[in-house]
N, C-alpha and C. Protein backbone atom coordinates (compact mmCIF):
# COMPACT_ATOMS: atom_id res chain seq x y z
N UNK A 1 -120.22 179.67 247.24
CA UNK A 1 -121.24 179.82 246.18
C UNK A 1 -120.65 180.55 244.99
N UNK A 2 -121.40 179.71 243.61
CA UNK A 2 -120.44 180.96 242.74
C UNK A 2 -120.92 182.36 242.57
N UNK A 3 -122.36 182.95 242.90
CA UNK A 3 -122.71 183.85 243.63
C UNK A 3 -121.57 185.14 244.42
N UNK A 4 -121.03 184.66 245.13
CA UNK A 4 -119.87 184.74 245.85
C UNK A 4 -118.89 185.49 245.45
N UNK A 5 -118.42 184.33 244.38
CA UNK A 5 -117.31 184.08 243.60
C UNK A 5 -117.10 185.12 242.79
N UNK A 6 -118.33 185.50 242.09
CA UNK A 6 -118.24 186.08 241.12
C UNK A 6 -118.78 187.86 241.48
N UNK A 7 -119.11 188.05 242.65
CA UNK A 7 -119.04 189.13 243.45
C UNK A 7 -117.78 189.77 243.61
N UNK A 8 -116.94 188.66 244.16
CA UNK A 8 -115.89 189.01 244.63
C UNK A 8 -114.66 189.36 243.81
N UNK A 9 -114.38 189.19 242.12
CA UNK A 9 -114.47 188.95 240.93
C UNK A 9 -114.63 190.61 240.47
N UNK A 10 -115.90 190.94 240.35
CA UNK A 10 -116.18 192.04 240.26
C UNK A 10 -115.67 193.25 241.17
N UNK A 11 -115.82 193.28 242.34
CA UNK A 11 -115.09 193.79 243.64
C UNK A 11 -113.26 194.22 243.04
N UNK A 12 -112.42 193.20 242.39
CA UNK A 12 -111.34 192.95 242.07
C UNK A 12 -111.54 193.87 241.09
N UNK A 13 -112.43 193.93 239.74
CA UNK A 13 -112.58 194.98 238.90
C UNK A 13 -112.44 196.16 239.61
N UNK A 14 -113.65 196.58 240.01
CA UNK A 14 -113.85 198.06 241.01
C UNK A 14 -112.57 198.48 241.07
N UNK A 15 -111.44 198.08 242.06
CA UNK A 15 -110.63 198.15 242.19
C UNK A 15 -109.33 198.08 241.71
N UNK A 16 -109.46 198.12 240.64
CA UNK A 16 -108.38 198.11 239.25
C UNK A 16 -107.79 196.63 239.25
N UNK A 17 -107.89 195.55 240.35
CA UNK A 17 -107.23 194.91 239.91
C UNK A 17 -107.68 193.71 239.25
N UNK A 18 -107.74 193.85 238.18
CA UNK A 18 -108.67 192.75 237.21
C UNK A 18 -107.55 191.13 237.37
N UNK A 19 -108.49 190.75 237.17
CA UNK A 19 -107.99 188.60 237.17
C UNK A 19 -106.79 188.43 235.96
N UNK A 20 -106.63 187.57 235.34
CA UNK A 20 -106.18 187.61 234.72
C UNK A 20 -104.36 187.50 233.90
N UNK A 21 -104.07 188.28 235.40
CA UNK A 21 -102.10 188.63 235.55
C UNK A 21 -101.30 186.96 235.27
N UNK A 22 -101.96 186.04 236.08
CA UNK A 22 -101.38 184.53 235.86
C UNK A 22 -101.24 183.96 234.29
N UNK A 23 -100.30 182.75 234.08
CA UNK A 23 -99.85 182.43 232.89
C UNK A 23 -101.34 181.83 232.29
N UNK A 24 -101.17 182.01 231.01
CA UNK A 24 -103.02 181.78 230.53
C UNK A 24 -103.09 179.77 230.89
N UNK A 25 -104.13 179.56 231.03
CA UNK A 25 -104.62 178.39 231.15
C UNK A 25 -104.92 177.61 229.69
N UNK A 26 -105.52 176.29 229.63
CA UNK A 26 -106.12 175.45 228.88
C UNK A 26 -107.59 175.46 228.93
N UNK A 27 -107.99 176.16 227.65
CA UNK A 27 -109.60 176.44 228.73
C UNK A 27 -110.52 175.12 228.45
N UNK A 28 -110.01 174.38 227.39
CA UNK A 28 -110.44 173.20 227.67
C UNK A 28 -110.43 172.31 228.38
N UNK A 29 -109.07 172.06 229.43
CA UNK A 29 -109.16 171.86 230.33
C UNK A 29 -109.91 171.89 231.99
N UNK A 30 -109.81 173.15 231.47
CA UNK A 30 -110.54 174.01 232.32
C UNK A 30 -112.22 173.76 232.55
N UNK A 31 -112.84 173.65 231.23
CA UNK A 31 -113.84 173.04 231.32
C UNK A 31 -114.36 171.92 231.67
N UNK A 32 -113.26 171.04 231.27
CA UNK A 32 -113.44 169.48 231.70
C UNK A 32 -113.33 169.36 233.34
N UNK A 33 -112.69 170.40 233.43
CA UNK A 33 -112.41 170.22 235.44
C UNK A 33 -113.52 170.44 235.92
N UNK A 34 -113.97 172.09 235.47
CA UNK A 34 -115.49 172.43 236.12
C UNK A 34 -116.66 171.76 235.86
N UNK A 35 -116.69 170.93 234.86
CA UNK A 35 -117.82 170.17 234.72
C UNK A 35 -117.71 168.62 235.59
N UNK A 36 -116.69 168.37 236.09
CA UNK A 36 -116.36 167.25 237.12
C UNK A 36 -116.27 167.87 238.37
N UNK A 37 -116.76 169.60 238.61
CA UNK A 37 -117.20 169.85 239.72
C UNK A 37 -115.63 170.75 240.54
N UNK A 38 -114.95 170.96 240.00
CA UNK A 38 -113.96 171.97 240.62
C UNK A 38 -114.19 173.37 240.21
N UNK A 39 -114.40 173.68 241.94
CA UNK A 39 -115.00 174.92 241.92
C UNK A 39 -113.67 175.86 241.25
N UNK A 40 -112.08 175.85 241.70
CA UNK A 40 -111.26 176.31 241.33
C UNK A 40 -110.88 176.48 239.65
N UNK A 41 -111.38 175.46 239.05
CA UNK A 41 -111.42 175.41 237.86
C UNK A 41 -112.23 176.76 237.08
N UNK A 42 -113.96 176.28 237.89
CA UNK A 42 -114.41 177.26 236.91
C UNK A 42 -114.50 178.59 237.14
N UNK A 43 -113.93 179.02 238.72
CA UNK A 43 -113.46 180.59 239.52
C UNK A 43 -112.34 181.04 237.99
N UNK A 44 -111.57 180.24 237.61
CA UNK A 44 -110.77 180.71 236.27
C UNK A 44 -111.10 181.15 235.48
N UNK A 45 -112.21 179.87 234.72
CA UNK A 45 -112.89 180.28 233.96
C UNK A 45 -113.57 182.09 234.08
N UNK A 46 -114.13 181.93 234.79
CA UNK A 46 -114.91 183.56 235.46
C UNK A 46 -114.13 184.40 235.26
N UNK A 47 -112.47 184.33 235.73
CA UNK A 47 -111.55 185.36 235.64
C UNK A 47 -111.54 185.60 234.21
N UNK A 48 -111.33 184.68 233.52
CA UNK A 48 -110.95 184.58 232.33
C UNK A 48 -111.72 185.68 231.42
N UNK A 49 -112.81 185.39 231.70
CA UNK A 49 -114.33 185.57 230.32
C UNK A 49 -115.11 186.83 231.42
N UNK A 50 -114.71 187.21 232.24
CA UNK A 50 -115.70 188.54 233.16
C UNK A 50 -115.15 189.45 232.29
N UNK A 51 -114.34 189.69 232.05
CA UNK A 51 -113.70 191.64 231.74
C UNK A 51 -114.83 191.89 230.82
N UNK A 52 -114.89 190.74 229.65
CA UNK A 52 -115.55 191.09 227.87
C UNK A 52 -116.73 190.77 228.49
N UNK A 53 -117.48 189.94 229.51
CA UNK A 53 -119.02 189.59 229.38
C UNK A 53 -119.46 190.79 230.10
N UNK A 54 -118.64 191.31 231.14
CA UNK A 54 -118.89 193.06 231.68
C UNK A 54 -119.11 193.57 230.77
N UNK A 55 -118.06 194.01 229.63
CA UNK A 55 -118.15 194.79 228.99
C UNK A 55 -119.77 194.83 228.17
N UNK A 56 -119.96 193.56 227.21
CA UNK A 56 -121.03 193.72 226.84
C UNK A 56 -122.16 193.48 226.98
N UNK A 57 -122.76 193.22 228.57
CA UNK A 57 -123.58 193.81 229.50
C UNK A 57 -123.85 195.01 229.61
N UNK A 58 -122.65 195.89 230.29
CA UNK A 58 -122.46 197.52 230.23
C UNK A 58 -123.29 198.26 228.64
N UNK A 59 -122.47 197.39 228.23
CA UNK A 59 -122.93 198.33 226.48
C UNK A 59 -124.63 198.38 226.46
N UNK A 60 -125.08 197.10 226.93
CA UNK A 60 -126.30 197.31 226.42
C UNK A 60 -127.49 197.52 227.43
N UNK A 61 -126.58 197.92 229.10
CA UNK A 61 -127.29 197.91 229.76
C UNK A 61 -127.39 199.45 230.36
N UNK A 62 -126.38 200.05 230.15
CA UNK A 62 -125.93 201.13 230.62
C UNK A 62 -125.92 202.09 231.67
N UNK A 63 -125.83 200.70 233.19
CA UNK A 63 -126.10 200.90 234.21
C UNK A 63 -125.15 200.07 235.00
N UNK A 64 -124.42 200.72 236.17
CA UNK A 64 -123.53 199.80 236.74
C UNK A 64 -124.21 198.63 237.50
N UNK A 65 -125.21 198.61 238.36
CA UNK A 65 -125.60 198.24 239.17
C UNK A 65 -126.35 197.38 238.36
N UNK A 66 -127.18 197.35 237.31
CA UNK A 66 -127.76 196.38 236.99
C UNK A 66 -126.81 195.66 236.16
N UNK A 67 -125.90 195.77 235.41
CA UNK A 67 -124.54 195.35 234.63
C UNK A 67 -124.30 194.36 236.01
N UNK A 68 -124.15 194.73 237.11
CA UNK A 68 -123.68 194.13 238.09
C UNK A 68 -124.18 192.50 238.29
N UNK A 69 -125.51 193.27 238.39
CA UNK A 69 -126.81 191.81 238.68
C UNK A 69 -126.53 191.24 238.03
N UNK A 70 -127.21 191.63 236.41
CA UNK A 70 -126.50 190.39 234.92
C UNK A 70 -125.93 190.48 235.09
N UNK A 71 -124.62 190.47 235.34
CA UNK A 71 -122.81 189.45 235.12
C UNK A 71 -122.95 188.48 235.97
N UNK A 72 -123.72 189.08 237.27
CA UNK A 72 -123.79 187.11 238.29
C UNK A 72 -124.47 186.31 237.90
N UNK A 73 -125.96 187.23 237.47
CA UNK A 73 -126.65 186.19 236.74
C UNK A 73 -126.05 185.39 235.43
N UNK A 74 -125.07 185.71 234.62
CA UNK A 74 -124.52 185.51 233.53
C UNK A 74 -123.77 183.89 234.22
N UNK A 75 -122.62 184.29 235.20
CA UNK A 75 -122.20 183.19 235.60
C UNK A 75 -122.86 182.13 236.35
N UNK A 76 -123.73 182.59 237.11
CA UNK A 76 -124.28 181.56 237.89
C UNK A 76 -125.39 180.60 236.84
N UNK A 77 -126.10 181.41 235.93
CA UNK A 77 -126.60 180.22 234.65
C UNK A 77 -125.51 179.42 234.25
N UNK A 78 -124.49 179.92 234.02
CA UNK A 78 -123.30 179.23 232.83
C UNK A 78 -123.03 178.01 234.01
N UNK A 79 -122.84 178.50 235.14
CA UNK A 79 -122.62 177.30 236.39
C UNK A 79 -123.83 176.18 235.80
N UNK A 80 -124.86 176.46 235.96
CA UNK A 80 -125.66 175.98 236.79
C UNK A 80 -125.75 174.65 235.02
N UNK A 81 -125.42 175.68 233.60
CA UNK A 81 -125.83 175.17 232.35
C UNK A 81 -124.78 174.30 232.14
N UNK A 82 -123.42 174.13 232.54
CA UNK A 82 -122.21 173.85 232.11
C UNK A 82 -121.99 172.75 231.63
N UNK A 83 -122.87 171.48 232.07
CA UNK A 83 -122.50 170.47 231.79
C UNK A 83 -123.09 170.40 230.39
N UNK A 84 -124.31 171.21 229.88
CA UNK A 84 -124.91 170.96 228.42
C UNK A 84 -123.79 171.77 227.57
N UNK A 85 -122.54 172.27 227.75
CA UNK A 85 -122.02 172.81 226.92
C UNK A 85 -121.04 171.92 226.28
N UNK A 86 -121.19 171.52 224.68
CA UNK A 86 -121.05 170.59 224.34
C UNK A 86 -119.52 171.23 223.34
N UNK A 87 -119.58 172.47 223.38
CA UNK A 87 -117.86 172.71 222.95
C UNK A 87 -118.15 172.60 221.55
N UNK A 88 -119.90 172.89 221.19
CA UNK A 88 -119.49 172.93 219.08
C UNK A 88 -119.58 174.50 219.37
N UNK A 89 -119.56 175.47 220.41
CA UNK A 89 -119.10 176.93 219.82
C UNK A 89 -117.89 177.28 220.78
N UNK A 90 -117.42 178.11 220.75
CA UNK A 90 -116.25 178.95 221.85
C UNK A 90 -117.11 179.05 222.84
N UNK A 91 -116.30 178.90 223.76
CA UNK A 91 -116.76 179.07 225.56
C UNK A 91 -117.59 180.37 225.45
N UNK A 92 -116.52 181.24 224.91
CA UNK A 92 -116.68 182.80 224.70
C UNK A 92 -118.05 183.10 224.33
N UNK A 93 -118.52 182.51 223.22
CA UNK A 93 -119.44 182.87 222.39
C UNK A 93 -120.63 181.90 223.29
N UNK A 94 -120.70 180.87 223.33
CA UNK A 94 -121.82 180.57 224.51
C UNK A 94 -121.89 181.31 225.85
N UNK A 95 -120.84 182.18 226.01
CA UNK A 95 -120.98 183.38 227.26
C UNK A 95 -121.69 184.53 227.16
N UNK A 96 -121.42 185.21 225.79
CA UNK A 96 -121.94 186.10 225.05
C UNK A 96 -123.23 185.96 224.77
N UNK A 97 -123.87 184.61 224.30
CA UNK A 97 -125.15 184.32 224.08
C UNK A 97 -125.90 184.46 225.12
N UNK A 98 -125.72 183.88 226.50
CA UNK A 98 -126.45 183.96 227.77
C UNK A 98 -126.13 185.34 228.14
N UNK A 99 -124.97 185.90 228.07
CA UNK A 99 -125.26 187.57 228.42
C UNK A 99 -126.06 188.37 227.66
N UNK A 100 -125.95 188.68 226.47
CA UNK A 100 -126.92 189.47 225.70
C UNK A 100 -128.13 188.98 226.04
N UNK A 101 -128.72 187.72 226.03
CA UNK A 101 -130.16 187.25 226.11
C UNK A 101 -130.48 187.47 227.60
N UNK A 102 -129.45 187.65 228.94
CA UNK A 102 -130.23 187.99 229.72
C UNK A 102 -130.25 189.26 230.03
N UNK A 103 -129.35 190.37 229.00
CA UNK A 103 -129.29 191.64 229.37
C UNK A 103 -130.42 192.19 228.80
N UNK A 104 -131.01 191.39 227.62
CA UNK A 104 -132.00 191.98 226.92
C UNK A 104 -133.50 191.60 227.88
N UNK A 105 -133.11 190.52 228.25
CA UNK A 105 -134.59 190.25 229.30
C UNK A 105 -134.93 190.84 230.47
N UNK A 106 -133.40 191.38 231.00
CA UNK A 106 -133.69 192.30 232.12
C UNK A 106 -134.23 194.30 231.37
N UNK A 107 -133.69 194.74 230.27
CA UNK A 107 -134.81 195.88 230.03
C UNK A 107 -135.60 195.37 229.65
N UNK A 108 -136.60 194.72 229.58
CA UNK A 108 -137.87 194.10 228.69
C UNK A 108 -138.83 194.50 230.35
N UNK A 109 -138.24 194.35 231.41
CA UNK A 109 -138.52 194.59 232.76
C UNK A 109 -139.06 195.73 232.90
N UNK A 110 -140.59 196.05 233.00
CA UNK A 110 -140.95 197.83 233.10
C UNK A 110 -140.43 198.14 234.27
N UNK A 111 -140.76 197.35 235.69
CA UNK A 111 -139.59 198.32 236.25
C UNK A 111 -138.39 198.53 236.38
N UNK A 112 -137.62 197.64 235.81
CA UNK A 112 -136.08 198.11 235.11
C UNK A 112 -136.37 198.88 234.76
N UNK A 113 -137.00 199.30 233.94
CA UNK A 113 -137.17 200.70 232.70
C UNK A 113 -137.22 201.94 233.40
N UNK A 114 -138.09 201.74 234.42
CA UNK A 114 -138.46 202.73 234.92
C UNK A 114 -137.41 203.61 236.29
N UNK A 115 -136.76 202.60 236.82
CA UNK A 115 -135.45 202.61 237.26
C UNK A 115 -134.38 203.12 236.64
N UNK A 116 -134.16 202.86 235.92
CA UNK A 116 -133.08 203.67 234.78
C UNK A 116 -133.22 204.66 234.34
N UNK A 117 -134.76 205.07 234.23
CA UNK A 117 -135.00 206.22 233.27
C UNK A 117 -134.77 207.36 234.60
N UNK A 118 -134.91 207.17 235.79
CA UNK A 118 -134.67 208.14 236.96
C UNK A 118 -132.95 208.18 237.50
N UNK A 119 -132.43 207.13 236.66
CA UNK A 119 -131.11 207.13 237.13
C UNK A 119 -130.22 207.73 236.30
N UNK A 120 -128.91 208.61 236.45
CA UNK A 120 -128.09 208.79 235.66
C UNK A 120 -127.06 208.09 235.16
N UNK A 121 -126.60 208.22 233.83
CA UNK A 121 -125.44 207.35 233.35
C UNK A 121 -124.60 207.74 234.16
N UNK A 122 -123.67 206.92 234.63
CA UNK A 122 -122.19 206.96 234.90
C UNK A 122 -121.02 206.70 234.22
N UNK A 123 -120.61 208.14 233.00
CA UNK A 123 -119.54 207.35 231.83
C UNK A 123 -118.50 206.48 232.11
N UNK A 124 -118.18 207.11 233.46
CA UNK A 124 -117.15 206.49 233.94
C UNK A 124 -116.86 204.68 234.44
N UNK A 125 -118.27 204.41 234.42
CA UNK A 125 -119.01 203.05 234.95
C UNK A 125 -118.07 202.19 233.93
N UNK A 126 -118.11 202.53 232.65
CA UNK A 126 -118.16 201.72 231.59
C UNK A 126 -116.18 201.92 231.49
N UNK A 127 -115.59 202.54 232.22
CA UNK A 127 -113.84 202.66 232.53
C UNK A 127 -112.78 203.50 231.36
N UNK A 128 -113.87 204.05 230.11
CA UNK A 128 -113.64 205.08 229.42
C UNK A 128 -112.64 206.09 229.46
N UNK A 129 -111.52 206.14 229.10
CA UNK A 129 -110.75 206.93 229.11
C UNK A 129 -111.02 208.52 228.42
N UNK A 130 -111.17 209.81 229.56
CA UNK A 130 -111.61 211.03 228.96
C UNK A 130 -110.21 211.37 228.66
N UNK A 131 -110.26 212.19 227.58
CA UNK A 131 -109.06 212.81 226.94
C UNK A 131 -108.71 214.08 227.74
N UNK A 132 -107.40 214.08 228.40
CA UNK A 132 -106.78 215.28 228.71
C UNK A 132 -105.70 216.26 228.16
N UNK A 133 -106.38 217.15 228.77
CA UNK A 133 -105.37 218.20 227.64
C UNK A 133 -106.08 219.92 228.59
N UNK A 134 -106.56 220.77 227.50
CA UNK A 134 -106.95 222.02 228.33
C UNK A 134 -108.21 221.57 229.26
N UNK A 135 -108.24 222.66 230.50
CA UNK A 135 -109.78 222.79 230.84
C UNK A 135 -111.23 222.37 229.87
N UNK A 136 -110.90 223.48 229.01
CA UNK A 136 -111.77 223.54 227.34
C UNK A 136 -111.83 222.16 226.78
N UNK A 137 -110.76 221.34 226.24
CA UNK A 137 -110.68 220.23 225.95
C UNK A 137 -111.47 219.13 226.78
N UNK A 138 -111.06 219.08 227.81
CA UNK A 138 -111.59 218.30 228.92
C UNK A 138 -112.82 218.64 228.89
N UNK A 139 -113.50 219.43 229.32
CA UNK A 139 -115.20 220.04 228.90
C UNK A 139 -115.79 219.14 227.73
N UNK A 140 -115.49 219.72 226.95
CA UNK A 140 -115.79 219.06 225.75
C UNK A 140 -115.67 217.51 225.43
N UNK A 141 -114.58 217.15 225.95
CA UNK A 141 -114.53 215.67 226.17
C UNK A 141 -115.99 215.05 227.02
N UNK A 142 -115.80 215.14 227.74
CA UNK A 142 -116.91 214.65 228.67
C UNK A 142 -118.12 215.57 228.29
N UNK A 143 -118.98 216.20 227.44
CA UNK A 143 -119.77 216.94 226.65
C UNK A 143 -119.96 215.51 225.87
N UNK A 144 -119.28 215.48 224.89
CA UNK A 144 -119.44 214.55 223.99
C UNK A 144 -119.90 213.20 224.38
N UNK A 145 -118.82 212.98 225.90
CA UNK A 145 -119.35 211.53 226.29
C UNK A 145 -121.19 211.67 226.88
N UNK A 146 -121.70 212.54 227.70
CA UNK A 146 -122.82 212.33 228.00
C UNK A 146 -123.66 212.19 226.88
N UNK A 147 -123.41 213.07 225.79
CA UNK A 147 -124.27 213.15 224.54
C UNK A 147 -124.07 211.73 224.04
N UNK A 148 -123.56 211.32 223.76
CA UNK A 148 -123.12 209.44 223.29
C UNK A 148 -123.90 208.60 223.85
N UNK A 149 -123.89 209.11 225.58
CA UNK A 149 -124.38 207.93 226.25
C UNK A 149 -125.75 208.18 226.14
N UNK A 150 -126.17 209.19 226.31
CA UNK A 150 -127.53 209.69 226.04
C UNK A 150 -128.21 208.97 224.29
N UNK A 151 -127.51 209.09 223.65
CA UNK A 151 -127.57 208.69 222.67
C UNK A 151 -128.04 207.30 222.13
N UNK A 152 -127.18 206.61 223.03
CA UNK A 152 -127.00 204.94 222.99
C UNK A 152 -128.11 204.80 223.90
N UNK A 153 -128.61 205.37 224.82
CA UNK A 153 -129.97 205.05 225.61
C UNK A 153 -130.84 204.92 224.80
N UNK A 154 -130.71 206.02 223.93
CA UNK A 154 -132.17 206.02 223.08
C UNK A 154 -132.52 204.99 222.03
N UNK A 155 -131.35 204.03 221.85
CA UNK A 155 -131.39 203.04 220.80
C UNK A 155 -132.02 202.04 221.21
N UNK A 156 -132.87 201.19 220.44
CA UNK A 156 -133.41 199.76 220.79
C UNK A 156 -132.27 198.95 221.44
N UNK A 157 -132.34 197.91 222.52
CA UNK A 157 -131.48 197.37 223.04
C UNK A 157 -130.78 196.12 221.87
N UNK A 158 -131.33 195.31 221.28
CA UNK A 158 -131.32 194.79 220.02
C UNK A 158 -130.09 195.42 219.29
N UNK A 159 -130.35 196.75 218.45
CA UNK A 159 -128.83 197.33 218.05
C UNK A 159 -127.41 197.86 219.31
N UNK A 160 -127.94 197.98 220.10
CA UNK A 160 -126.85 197.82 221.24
C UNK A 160 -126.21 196.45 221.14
N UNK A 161 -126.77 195.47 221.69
CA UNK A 161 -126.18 194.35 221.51
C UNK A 161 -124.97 194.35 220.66
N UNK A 162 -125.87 194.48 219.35
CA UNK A 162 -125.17 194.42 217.94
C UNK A 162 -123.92 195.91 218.01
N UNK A 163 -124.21 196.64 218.27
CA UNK A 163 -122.80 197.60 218.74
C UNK A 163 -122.05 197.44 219.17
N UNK A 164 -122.28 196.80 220.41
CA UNK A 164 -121.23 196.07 221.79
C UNK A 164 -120.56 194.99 220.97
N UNK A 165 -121.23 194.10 220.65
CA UNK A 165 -120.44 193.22 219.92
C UNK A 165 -119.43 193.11 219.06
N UNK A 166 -119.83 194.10 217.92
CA UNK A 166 -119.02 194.92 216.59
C UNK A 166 -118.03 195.50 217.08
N UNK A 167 -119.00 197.02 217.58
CA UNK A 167 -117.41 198.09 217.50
C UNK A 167 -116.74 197.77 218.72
N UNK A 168 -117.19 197.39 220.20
CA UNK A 168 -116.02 197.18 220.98
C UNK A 168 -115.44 196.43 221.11
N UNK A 169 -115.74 194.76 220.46
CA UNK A 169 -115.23 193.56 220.80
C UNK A 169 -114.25 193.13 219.69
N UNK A 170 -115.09 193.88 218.37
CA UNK A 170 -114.36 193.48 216.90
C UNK A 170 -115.08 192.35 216.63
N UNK A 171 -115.98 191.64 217.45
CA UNK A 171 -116.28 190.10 216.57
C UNK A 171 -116.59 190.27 214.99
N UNK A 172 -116.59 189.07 214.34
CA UNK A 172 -116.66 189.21 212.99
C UNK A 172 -118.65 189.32 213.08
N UNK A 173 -119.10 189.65 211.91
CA UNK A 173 -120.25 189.49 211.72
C UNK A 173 -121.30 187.86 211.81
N UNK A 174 -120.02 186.97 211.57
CA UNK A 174 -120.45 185.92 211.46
C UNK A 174 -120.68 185.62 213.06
N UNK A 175 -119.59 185.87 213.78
CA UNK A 175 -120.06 185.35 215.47
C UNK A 175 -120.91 186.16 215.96
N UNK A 176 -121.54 187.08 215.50
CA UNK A 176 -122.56 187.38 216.00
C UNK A 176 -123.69 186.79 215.77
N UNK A 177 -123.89 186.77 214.31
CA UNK A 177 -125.06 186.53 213.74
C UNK A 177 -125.27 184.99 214.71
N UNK A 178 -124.03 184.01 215.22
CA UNK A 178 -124.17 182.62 216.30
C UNK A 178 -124.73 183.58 217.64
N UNK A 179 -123.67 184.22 218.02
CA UNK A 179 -124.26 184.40 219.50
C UNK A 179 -125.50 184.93 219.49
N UNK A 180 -126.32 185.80 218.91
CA UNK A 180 -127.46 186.02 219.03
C UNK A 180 -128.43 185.22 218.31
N UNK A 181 -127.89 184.56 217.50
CA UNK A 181 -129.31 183.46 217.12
C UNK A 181 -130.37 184.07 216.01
N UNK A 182 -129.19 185.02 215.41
CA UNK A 182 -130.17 185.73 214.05
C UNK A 182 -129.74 185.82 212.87
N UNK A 183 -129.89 185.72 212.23
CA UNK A 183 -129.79 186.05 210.18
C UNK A 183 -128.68 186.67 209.96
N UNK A 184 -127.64 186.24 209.31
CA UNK A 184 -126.50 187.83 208.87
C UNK A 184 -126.80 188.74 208.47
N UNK A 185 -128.02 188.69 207.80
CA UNK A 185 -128.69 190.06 206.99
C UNK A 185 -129.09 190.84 208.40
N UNK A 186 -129.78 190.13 209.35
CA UNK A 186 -130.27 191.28 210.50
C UNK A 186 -129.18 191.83 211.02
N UNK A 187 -128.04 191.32 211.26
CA UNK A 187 -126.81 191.55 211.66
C UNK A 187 -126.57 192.69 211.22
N UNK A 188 -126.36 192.86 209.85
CA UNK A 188 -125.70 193.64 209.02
C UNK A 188 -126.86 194.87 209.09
N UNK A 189 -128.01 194.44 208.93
CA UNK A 189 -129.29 195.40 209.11
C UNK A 189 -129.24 196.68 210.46
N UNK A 190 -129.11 195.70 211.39
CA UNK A 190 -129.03 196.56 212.75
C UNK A 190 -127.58 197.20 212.80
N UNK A 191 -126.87 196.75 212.27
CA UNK A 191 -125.63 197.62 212.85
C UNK A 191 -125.95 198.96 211.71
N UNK A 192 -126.11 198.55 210.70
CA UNK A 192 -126.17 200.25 210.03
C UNK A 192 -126.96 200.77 210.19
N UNK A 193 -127.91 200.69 211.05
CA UNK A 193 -129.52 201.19 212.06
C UNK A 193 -128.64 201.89 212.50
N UNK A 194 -128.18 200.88 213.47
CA UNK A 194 -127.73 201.89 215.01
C UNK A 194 -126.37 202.67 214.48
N UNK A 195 -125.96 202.68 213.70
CA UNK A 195 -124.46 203.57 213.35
C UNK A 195 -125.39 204.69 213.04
N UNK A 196 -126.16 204.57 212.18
CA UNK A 196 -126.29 205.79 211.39
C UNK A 196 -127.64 206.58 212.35
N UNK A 197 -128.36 205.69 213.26
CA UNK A 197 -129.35 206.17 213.92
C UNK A 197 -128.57 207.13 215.06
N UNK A 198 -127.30 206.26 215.50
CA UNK A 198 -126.05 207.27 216.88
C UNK A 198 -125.80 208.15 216.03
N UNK A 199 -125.08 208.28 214.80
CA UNK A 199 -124.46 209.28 214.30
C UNK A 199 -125.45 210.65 214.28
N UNK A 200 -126.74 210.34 213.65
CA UNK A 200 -127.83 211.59 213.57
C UNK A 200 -128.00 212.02 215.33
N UNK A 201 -128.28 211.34 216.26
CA UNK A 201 -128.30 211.93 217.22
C UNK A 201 -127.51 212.59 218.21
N UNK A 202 -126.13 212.07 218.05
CA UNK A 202 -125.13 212.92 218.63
C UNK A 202 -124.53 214.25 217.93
N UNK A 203 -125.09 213.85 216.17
CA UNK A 203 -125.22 215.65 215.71
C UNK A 203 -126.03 215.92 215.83
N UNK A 204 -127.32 216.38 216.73
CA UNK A 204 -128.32 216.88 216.55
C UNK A 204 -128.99 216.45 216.08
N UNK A 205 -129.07 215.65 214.66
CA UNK A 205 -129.85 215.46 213.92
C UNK A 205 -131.39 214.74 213.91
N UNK A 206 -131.17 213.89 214.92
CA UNK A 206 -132.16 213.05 215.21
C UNK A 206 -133.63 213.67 215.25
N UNK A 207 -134.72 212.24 215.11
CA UNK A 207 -135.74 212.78 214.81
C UNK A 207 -136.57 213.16 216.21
């Protein structure tokens, strides 16, 4: 099952050893295989496109365990959608689209909400490198990270998205404004929301 597959995938993360090490593939190829039904084909695919669809799950979900759920759910739609993928966007970016839209449908979930709000972040979930150096330093390092994450909780999931996308992935403004299915102006709108809405709250400032 790709269920399974993509468990097992993740499991490989956990464990530092991410997919990926083999000579890169043809992902067009690749597609043409899995859509004629080789399971080996699209297990690649998965390797391929898990690290970044984790990632911006994580960003906007900010929970391992449910990050977990959406990423299978992420692949097992893309399974189940594959043959309608007609190749007028990047694999990538039709991956991105079904992740954000189902990361956003899973908090829309009151009891998701309510689940999370009793659970603690785990900075470490998200594979964050804390800066070492003194005791003091180190303190402060991880100070800063809870305040961040705390921070990014408090944001509409909507400018998360749009964060995850931007500052950790680099996409241009334009592939966003595709993968999410909105206006460049909202694009551009929400990201200087949420910059300047994180910035006031990790100084204090917030309202």
């Amino acid at each position: 099952m790709v269920f399974a597959a993509v468990r097992g995938i993740l499991r490989a993360m956990a464990a530092s050893r991410l997919p990926g090490d083999a000579p890169p593939d043809d992902e067009d190829v690749l597609v043409r295989k899995a859509k004629d039904g080789d399971r080996r084909a699209f297990d690649r695919l998965v390797a391929l496109h898990l690290p970044q669809i984790w990632a911006t799950v994580w960003r906007v979900l900010r929970h391992r365990e449910d990050t977990e759920d959406v990423v299978q759910e992420v692949f097992v739609a893309a399974h189940r959608s594959l043959s309608s993928f007609r190749g007028d966007a990047k694999l990538s970016t039709w991956l991105h689209r079904i992740a954000v839209t189902r990361a956003l449908n899973h908090l829309d979930r009151a009891e998701e909400k309510r689940k999370r709000a009793s659970d603690p972040i785990d900075p470490e979930a998200a594979n964050v490198p804390i800066a070492i150096g003194t005791p003091l330093s180190a303190l402060e390092a991880k100070e800063l990270m809870r305040r961040l994450a705390d921070c990014l909780e408090k944001l509409p999931a909507a400018w998360r998205a749009v964060l995850a996308l931007r500052e950790a992935e680099e996409n241009s403004y334009e592939r966003i404004a595709e993968t999410l299915h909105v206006e460049l102006g909202t694009v551009r709108s929400r990201l200087a929301r949420a910059r300047a809405s994180l910035k006031d709250c990790v100084e204090g400032r917030a309202a």
